[in-house]
Protein backbone atom coordinates (compact mmCIF):
# COMPACT_ATOMS: atom_id res chain seq x y z
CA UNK A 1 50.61 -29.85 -169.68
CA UNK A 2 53.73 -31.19 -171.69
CA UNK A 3 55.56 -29.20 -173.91
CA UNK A 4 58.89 -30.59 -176.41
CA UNK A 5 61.94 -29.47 -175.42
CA UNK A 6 63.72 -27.22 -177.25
CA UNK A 7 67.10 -27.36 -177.81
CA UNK A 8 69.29 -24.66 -178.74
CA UNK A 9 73.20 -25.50 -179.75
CA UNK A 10 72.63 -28.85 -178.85
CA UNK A 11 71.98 -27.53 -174.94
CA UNK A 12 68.47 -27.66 -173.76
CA UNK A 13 66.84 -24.52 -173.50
CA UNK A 14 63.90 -23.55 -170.40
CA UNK A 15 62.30 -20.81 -169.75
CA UNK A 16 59.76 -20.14 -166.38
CA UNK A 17 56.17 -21.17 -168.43
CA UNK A 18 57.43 -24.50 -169.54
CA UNK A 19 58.97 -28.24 -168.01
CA UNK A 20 60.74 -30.12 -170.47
CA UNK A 21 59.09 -33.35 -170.77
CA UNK A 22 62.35 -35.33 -172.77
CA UNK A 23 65.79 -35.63 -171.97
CA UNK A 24 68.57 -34.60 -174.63
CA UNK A 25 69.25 -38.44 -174.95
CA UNK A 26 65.33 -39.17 -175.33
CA UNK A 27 64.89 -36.41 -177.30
CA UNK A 28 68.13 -37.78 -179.84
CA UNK A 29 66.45 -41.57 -179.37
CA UNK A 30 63.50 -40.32 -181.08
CA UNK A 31 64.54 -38.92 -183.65
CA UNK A 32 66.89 -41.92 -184.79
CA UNK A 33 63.59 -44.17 -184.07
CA UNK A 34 61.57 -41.84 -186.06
CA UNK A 35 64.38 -41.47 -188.93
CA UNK A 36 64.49 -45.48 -189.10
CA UNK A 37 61.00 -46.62 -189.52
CA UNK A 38 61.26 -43.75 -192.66
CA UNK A 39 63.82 -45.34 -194.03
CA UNK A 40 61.80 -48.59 -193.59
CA UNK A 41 58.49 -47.47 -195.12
CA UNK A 42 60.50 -45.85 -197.99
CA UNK A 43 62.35 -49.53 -198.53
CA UNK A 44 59.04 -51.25 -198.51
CA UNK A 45 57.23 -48.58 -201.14
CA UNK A 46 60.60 -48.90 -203.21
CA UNK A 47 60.26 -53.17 -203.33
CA UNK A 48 56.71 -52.44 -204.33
CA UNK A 49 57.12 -50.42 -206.95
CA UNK A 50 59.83 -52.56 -208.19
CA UNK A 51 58.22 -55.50 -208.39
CA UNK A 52 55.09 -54.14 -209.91
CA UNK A 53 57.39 -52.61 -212.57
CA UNK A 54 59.26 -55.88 -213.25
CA UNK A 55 55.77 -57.62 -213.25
CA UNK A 56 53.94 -55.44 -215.96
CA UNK A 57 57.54 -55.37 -218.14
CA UNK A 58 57.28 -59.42 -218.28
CA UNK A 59 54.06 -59.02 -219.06
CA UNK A 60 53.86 -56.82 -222.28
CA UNK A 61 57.58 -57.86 -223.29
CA UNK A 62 57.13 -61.89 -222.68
CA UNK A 63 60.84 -61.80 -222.51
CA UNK A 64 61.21 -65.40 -222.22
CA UNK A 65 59.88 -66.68 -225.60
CA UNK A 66 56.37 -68.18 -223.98
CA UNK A 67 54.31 -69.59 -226.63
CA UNK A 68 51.04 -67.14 -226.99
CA UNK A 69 47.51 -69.17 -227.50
CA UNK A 70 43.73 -68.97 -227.69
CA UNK A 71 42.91 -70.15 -224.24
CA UNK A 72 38.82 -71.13 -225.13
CA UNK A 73 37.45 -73.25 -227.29
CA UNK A 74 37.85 -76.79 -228.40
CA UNK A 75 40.95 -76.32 -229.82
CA UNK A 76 44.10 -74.71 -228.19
CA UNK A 77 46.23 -73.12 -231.22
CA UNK A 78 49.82 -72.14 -230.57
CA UNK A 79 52.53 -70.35 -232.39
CA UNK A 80 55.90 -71.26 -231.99
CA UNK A 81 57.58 -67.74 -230.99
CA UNK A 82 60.39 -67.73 -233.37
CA UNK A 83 60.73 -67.90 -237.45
CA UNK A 84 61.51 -72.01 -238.96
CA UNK A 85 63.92 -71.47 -241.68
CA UNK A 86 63.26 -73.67 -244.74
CA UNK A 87 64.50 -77.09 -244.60
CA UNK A 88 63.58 -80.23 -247.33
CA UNK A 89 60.76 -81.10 -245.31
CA UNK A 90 58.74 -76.96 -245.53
CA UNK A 91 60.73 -75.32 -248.74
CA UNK A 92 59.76 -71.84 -246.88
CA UNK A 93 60.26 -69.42 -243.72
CA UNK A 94 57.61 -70.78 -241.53
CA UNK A 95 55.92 -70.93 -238.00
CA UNK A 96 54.68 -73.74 -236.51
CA UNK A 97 51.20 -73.83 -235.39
CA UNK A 98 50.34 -76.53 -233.16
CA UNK A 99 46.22 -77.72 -232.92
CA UNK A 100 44.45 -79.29 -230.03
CA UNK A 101 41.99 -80.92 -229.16
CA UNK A 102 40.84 -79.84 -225.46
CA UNK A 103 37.36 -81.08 -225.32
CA UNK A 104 35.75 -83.95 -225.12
CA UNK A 105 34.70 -84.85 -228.32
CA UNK A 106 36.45 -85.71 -231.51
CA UNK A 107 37.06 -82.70 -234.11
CA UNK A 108 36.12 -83.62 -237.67
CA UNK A 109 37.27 -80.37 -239.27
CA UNK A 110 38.22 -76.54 -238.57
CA UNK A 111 39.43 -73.94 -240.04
CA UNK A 112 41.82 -71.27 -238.62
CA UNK A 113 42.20 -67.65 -239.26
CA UNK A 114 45.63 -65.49 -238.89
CA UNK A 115 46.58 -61.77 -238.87
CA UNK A 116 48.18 -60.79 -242.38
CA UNK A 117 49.74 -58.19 -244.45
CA UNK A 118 46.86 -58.98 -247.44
CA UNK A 119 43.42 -58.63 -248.37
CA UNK A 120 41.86 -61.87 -248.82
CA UNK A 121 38.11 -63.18 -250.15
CA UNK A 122 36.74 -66.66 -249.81
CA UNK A 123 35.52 -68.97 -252.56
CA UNK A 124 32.01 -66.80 -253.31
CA UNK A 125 34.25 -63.75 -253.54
CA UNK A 126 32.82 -62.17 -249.93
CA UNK A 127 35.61 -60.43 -248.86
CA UNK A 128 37.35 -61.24 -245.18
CA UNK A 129 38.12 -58.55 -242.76
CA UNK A 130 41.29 -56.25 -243.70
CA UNK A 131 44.55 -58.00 -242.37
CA UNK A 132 43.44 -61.24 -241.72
CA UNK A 133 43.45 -64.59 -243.76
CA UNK A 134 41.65 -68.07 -242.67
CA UNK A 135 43.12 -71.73 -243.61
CA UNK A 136 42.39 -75.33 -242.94
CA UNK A 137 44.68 -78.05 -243.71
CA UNK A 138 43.83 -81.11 -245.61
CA UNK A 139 40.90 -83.06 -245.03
CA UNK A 140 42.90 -85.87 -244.01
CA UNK A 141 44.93 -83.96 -241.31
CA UNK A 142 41.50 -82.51 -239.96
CA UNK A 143 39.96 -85.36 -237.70
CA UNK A 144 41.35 -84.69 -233.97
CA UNK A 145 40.19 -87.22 -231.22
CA UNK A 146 40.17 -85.84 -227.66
CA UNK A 147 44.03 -85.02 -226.22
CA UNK A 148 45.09 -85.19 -230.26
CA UNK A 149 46.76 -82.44 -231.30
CA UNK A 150 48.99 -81.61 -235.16
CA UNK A 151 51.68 -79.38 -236.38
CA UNK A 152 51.07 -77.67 -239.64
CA UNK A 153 53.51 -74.76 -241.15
CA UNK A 154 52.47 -71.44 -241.43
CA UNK A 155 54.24 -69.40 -244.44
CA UNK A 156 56.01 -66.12 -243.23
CA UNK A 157 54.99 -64.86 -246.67
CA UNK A 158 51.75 -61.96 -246.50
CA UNK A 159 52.38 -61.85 -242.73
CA UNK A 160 51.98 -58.61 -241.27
CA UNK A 161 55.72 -56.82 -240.47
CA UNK A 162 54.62 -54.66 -237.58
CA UNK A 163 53.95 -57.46 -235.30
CA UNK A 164 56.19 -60.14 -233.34
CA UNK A 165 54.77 -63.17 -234.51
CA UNK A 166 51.23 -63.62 -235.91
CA UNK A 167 47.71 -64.53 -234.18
CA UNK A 168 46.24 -67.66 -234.76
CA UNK A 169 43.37 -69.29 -233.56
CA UNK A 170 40.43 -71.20 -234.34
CA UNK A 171 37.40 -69.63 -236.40
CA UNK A 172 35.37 -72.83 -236.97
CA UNK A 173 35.21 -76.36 -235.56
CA UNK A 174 33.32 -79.03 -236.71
CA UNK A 175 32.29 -82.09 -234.46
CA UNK A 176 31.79 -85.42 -235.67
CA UNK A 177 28.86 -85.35 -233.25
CA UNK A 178 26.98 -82.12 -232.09
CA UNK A 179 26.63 -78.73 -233.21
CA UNK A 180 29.48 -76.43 -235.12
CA UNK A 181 32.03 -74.26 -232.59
CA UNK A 182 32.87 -70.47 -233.99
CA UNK A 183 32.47 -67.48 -235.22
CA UNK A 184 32.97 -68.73 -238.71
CA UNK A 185 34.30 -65.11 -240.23
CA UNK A 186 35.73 -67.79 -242.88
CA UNK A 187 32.83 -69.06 -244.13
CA UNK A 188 33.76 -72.34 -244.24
CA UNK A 189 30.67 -74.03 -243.26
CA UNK A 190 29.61 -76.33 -246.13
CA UNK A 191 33.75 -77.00 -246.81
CA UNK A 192 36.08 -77.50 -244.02
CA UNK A 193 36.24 -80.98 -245.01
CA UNK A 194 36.25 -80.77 -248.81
């Protein structure tokens, strides 16, 4: 039977019922051996932690200015992350949204809807969802062919104040061949092109 030695002023200690099994030098080995692969699993946890910290900060702060965007749907709508002051060509504060096409067919009309600070209703006076607002551009800037894709400005005016930068994103597309794409919440079916 083994016992641990024990040591006692840093001199080992015996007494009749028990063999000391480890040396004073053993006994010292160990406990650097054990105090080292502590300090290693303490380092590891630490880098861990760190770099799931780091990782979930870059992910709710997007410190780097990426451009946010509806990933689905036959059109990919981005935001350009900062405000456009106004210049001769937009006479107001403005983002730029850029439109699309990612599917295969061409795009014959759509309409988008964005967050707001407002109230809005459409033509027949049915009222749209508190805080948001839908748009389409011109009927002449509405035909995308596949791989196409626009700029059009979006006025900083009735945008909400307690966010970033405002969502965008496509509520109804219309194909020149092939059924309608959306939720339509701007009940734009009979129009998007008029």
């Amino acid at each position: 039977m083994l016992h641990a030695c024990q040591f006692i002023n840093g001199r080992r200690a015996t007494d009749s019922t028990s063999t000391c099994c480890l040396s004073e030098a053993d006994h010292d080995s160990f406990v650097i051996r054990k105090e080292k692969n502590l300090i290693r699993i303490i380092l590891y946890f630490s880098v861990a932690l760190l770099t799931f910290v780091i990782g979930v900060s870059t992910w709710f702060a997007n410190p780097l200015g990426w451009i946010k965007h509806q990933s689905r749907g036959p059109l990919r709508v981005t935001i350009s992350p900062h405000m456009q002051p106004a210049s001769s060509r937009v006479p107001f504060e403005h983002y730029i949204v850029t439109i699309k096409n990612v599917s295969g067919k061409t795009v014959r009309g759509y309409s988008l809807g964005h967050t707001c600070d407002c109230r809005s209703w459409d033509s027949d006076d049915n009222p749209y969802p508190p805080g948001i607002n839908f748009t389409n551009p011109i009927p002449e800037r509405q035909v995308l062919r596949p791989g196409e894709s626009q700029e059009i400005p979006l006025a900083r005016t009735g945008l909400p104040t307690n966010e970033s930068e405002p969502r965008v994103w496509a509520d109804l597309v219309h194909f020149e061949h092939g059924p309608n794409w959306g939720p339509n919440q701007s009940h734009k079916e009979g129009y998007v092109r008029e």
